[in-house]
ModelCIF file with pLDDT and N, C-alpha, C, O atoms, coordinates in Angstrom:
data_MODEL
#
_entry.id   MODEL 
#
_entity.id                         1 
_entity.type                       polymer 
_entity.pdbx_number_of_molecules   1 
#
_entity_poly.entity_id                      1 
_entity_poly.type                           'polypeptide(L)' 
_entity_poly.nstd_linkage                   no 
_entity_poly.nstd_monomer                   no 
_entity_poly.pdbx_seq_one_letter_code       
;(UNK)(UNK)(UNK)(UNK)(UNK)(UNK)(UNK)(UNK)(UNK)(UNK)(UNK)(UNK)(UNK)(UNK)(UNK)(UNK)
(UNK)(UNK)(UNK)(UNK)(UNK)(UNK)(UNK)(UNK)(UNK)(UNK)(UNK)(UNK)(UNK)(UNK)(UNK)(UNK)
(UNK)
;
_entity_poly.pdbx_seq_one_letter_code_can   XXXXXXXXXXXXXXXXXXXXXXXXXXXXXXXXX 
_entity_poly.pdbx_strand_id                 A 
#
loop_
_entity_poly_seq.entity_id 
_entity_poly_seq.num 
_entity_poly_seq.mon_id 
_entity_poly_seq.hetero 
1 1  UNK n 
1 2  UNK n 
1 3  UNK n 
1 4  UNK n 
1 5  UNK n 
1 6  UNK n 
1 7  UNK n 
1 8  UNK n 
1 9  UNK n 
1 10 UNK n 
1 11 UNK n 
1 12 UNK n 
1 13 UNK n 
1 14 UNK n 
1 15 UNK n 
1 16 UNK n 
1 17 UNK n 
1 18 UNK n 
1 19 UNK n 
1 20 UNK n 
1 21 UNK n 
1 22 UNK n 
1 23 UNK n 
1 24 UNK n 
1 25 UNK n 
1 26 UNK n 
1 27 UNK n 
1 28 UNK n 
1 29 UNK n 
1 30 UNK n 
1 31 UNK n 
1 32 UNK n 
1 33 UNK n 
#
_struct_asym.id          A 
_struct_asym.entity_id   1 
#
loop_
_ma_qa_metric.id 
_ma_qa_metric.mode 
_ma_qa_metric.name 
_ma_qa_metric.software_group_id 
_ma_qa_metric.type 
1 global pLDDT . pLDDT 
2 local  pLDDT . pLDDT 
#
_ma_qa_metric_global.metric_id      1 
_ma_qa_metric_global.metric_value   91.94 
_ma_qa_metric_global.model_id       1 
_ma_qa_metric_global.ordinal_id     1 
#
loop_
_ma_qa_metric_local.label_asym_id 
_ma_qa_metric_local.label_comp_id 
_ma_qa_metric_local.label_seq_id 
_ma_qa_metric_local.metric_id 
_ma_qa_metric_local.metric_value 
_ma_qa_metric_local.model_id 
_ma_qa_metric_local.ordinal_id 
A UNK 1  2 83.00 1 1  
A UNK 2  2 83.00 1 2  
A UNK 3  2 87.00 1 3  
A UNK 4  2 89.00 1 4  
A UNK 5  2 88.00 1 5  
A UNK 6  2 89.00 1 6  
A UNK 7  2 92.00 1 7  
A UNK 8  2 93.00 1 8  
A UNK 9  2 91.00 1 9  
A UNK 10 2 92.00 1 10 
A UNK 11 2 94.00 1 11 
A UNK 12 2 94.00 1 12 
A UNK 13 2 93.00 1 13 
A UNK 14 2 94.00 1 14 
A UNK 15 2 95.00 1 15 
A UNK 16 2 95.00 1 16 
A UNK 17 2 94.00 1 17 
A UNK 18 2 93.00 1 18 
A UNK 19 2 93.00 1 19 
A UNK 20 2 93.00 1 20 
A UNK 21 2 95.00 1 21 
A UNK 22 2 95.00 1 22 
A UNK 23 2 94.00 1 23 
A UNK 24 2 91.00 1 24 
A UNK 25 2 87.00 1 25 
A UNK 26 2 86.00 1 26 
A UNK 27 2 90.00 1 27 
A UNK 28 2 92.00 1 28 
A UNK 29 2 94.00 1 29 
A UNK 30 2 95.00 1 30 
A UNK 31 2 96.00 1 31 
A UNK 32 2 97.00 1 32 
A UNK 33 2 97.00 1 33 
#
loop_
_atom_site.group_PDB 
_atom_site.id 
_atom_site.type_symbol 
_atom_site.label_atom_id 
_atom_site.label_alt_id 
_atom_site.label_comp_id 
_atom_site.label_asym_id 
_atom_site.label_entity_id 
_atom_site.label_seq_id 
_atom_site.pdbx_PDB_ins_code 
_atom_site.Cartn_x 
_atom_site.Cartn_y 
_atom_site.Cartn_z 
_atom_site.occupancy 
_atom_site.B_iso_or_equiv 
_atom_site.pdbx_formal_charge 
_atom_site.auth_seq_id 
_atom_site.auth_comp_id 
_atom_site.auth_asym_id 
_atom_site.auth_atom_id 
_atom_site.pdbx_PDB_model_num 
ATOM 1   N N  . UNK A 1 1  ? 0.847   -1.185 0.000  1.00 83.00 ? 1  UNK A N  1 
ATOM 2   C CA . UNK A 1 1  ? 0.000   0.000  0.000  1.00 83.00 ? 1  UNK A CA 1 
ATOM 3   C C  . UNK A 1 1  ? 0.890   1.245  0.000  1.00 83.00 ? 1  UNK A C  1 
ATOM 4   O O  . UNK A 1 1  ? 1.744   1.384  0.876  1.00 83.00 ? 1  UNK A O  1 
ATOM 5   N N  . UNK A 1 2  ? 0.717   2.106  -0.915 1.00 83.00 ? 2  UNK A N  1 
ATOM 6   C CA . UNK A 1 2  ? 1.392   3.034  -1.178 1.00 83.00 ? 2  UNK A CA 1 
ATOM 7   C C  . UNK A 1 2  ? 1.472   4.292  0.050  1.00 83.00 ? 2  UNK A C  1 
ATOM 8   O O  . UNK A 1 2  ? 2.461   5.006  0.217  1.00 83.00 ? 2  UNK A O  1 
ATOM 9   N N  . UNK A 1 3  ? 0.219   4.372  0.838  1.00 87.00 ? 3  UNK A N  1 
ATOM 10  C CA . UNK A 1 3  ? 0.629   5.468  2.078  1.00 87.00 ? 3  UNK A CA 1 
ATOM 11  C C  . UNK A 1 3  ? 0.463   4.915  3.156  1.00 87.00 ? 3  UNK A C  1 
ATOM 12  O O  . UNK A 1 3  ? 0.133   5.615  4.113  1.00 87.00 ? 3  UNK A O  1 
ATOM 13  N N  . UNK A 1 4  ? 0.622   3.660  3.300  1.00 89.00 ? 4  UNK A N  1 
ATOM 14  C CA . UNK A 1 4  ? 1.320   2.304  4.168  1.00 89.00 ? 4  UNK A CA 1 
ATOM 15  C C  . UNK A 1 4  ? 2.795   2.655  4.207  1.00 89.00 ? 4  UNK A C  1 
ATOM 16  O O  . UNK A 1 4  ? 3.340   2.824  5.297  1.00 89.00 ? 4  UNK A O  1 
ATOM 17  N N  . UNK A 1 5  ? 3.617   2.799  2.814  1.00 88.00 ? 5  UNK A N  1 
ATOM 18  C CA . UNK A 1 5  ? 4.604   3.229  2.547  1.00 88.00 ? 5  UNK A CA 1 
ATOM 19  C C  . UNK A 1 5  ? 5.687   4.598  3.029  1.00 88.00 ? 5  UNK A C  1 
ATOM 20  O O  . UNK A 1 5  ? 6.835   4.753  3.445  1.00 88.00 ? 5  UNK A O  1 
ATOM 21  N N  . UNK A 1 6  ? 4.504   5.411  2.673  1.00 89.00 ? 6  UNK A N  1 
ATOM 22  C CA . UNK A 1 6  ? 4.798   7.007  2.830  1.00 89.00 ? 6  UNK A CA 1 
ATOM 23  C C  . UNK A 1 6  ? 4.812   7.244  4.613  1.00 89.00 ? 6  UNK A C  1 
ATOM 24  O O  . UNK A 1 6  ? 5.750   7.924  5.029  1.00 89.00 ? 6  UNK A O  1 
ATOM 25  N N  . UNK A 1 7  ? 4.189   6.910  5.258  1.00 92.00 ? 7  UNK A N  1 
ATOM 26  C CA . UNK A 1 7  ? 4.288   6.445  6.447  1.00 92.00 ? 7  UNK A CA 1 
ATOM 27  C C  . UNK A 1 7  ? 5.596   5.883  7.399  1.00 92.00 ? 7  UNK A C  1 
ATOM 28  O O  . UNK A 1 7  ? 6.064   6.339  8.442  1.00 92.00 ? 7  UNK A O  1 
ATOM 29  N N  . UNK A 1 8  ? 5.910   4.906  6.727  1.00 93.00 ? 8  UNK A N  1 
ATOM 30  C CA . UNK A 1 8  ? 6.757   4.365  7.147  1.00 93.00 ? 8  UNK A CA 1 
ATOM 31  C C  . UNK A 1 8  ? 8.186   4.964  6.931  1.00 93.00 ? 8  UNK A C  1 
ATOM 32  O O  . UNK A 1 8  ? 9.089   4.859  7.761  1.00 93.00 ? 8  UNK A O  1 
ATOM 33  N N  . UNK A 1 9  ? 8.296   5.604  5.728  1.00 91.00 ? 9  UNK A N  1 
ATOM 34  C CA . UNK A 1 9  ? 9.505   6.473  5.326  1.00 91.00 ? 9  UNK A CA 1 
ATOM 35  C C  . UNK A 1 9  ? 9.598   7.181  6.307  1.00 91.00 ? 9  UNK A C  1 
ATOM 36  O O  . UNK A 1 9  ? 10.628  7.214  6.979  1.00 91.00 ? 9  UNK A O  1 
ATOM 37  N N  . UNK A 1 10 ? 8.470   7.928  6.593  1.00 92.00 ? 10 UNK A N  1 
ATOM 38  C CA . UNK A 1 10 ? 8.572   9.401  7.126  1.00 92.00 ? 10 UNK A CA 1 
ATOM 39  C C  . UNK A 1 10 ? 9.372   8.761  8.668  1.00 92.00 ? 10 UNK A C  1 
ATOM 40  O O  . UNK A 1 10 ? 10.373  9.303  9.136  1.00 92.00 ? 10 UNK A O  1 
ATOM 41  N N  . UNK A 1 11 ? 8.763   7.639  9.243  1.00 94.00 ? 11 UNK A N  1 
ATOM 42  C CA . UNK A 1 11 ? 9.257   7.505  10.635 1.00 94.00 ? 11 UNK A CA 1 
ATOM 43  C C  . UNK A 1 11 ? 10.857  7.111  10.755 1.00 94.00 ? 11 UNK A C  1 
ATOM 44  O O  . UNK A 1 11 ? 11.633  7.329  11.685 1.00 94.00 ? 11 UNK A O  1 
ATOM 45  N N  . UNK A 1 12 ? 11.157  6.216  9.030  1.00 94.00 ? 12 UNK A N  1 
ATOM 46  C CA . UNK A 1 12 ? 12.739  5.976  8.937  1.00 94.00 ? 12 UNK A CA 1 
ATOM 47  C C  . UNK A 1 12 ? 13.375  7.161  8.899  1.00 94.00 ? 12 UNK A C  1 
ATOM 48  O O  . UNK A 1 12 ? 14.542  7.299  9.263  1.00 94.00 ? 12 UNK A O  1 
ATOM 49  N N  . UNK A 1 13 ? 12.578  8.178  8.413  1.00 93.00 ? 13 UNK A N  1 
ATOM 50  C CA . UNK A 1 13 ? 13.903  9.614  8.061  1.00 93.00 ? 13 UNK A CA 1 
ATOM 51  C C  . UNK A 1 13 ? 13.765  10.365 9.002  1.00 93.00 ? 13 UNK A C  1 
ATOM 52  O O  . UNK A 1 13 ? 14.274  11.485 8.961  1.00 93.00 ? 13 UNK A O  1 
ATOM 53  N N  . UNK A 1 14 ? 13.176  10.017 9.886  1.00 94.00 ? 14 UNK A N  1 
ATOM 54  C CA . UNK A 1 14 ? 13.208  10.544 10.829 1.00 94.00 ? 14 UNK A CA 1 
ATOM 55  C C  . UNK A 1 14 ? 13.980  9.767  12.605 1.00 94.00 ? 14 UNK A C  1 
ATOM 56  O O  . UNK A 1 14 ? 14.304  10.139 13.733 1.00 94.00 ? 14 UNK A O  1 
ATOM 57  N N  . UNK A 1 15 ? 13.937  8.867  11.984 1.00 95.00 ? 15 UNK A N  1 
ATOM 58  C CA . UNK A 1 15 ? 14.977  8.010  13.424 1.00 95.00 ? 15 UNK A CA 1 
ATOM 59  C C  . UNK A 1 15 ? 13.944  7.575  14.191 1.00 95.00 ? 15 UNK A C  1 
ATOM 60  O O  . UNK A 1 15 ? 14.160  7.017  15.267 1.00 95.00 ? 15 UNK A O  1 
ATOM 61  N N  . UNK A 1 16 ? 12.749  7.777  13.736 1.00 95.00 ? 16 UNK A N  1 
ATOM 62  C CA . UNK A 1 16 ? 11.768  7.452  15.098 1.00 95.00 ? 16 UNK A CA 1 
ATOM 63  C C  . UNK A 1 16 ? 11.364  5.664  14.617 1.00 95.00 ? 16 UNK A C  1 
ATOM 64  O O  . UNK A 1 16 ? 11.438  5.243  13.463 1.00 95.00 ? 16 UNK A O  1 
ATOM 65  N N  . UNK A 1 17 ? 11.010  4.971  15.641 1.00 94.00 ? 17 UNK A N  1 
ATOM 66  C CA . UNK A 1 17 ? 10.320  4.010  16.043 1.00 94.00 ? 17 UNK A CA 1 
ATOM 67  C C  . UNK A 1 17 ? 8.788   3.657  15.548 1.00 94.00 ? 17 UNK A C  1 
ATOM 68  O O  . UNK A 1 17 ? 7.822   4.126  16.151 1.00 94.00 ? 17 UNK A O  1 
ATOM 69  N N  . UNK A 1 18 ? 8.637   2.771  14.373 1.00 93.00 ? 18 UNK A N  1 
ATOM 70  C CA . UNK A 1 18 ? 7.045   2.550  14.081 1.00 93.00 ? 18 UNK A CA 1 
ATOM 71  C C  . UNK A 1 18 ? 6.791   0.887  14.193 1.00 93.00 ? 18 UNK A C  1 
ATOM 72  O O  . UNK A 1 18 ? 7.390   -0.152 13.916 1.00 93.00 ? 18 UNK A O  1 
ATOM 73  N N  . UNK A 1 19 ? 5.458   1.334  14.803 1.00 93.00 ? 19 UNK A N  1 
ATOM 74  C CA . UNK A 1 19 ? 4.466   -0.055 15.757 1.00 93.00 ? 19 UNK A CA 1 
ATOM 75  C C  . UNK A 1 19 ? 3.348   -0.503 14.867 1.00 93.00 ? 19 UNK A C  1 
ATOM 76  O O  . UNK A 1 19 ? 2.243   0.036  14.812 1.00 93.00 ? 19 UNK A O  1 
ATOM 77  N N  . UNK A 1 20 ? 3.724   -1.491 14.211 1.00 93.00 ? 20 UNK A N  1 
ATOM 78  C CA . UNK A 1 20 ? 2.254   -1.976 13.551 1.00 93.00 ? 20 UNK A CA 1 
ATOM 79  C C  . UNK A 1 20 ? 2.002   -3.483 14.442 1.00 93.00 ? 20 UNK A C  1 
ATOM 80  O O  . UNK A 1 20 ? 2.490   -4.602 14.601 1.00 93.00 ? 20 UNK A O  1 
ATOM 81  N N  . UNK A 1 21 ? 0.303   -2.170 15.095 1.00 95.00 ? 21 UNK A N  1 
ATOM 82  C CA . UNK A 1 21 ? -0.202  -3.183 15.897 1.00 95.00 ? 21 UNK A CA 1 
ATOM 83  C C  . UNK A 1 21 ? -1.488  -4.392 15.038 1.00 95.00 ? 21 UNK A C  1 
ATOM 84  O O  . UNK A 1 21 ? -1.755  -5.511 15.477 1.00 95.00 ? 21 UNK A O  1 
ATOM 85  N N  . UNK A 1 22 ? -2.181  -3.686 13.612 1.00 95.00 ? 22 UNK A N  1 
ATOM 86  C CA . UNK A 1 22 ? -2.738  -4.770 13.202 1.00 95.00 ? 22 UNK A CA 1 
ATOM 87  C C  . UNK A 1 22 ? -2.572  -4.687 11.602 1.00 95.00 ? 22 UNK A C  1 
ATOM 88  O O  . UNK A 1 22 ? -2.504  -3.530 11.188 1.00 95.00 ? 22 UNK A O  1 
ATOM 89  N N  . UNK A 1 23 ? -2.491  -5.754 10.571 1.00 94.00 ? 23 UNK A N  1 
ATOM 90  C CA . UNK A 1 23 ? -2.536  -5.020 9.282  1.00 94.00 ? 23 UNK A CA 1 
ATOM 91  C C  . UNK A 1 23 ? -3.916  -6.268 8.858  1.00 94.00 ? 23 UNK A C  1 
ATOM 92  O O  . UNK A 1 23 ? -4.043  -7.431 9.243  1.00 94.00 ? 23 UNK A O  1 
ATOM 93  N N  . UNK A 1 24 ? -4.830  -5.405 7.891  1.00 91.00 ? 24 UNK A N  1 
ATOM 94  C CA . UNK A 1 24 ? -5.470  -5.299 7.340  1.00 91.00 ? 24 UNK A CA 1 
ATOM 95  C C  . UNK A 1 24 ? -6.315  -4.783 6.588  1.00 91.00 ? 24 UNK A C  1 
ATOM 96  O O  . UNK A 1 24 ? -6.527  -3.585 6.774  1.00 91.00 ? 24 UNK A O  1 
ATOM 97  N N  . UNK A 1 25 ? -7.312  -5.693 5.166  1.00 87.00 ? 25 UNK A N  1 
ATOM 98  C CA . UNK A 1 25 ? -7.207  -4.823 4.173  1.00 87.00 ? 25 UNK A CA 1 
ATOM 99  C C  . UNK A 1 25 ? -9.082  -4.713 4.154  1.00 87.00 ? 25 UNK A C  1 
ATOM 100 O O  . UNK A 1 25 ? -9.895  -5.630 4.268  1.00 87.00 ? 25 UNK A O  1 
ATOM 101 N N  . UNK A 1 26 ? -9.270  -3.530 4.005  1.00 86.00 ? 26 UNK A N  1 
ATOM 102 C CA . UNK A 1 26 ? -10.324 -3.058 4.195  1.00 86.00 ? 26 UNK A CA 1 
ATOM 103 C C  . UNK A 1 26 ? -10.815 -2.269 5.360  1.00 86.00 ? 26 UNK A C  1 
ATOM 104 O O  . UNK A 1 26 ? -10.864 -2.686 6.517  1.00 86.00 ? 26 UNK A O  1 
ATOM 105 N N  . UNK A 1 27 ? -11.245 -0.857 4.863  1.00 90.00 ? 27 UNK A N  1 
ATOM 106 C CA . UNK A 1 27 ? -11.037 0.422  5.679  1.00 90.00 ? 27 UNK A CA 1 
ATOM 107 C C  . UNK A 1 27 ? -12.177 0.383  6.709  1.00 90.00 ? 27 UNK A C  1 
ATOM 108 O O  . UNK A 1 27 ? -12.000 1.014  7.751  1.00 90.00 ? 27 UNK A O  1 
ATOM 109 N N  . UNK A 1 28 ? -13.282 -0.261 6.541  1.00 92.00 ? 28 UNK A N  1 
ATOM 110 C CA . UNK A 1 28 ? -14.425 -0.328 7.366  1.00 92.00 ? 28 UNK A CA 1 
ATOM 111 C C  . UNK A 1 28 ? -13.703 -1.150 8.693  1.00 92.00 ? 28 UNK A C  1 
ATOM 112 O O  . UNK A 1 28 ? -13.344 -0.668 9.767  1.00 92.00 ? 28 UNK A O  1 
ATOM 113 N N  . UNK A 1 29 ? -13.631 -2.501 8.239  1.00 94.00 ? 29 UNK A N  1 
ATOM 114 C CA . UNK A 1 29 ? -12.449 -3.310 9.181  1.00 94.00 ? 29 UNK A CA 1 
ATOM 115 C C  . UNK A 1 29 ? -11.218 -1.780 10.097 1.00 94.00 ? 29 UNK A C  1 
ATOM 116 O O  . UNK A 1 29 ? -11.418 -1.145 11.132 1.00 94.00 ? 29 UNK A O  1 
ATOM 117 N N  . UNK A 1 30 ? -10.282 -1.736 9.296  1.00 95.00 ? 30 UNK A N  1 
ATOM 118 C CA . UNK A 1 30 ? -9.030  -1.154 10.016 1.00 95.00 ? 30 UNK A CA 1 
ATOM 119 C C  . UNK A 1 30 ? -10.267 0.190  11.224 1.00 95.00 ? 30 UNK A C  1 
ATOM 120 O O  . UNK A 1 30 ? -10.429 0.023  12.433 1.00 95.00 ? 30 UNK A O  1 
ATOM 121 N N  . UNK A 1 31 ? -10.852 1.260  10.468 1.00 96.00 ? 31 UNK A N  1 
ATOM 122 C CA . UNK A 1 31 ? -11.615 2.068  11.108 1.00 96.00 ? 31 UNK A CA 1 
ATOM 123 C C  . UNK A 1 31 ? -12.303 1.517  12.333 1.00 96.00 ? 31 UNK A C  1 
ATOM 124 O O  . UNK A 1 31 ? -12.089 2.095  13.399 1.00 96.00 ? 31 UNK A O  1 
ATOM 125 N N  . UNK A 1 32 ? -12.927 0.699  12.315 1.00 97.00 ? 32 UNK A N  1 
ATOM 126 C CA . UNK A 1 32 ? -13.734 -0.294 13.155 1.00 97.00 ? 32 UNK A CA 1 
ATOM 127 C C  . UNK A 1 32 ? -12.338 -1.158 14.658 1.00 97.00 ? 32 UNK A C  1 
ATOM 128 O O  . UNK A 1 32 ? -12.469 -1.691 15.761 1.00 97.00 ? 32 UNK A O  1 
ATOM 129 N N  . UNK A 1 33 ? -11.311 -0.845 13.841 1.00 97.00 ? 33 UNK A N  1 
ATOM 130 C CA . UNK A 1 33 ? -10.381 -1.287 14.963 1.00 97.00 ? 33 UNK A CA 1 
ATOM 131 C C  . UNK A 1 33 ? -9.346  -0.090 15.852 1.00 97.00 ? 33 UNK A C  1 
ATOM 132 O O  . UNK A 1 33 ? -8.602  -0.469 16.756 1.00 97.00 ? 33 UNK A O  1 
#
């Protein structure tokens, strides 16, 4: 996923620490969690 992606850059160029607590596909689902 492309701003799955953009996301994740931003926390590498930045030195910080990213937590993926669930992945899944469909926004009703992810929203709902």
């Amino acid at each position: 996923c492309g701003s799955r992606q953009l996301l994740e850059v931003a926390f590498l160029q930045r030195g910080l620490p990213f937590v993926s607590a669930v992945e899944a596909e469909g926004y009703e689902l992810q929203f709902s969690l």
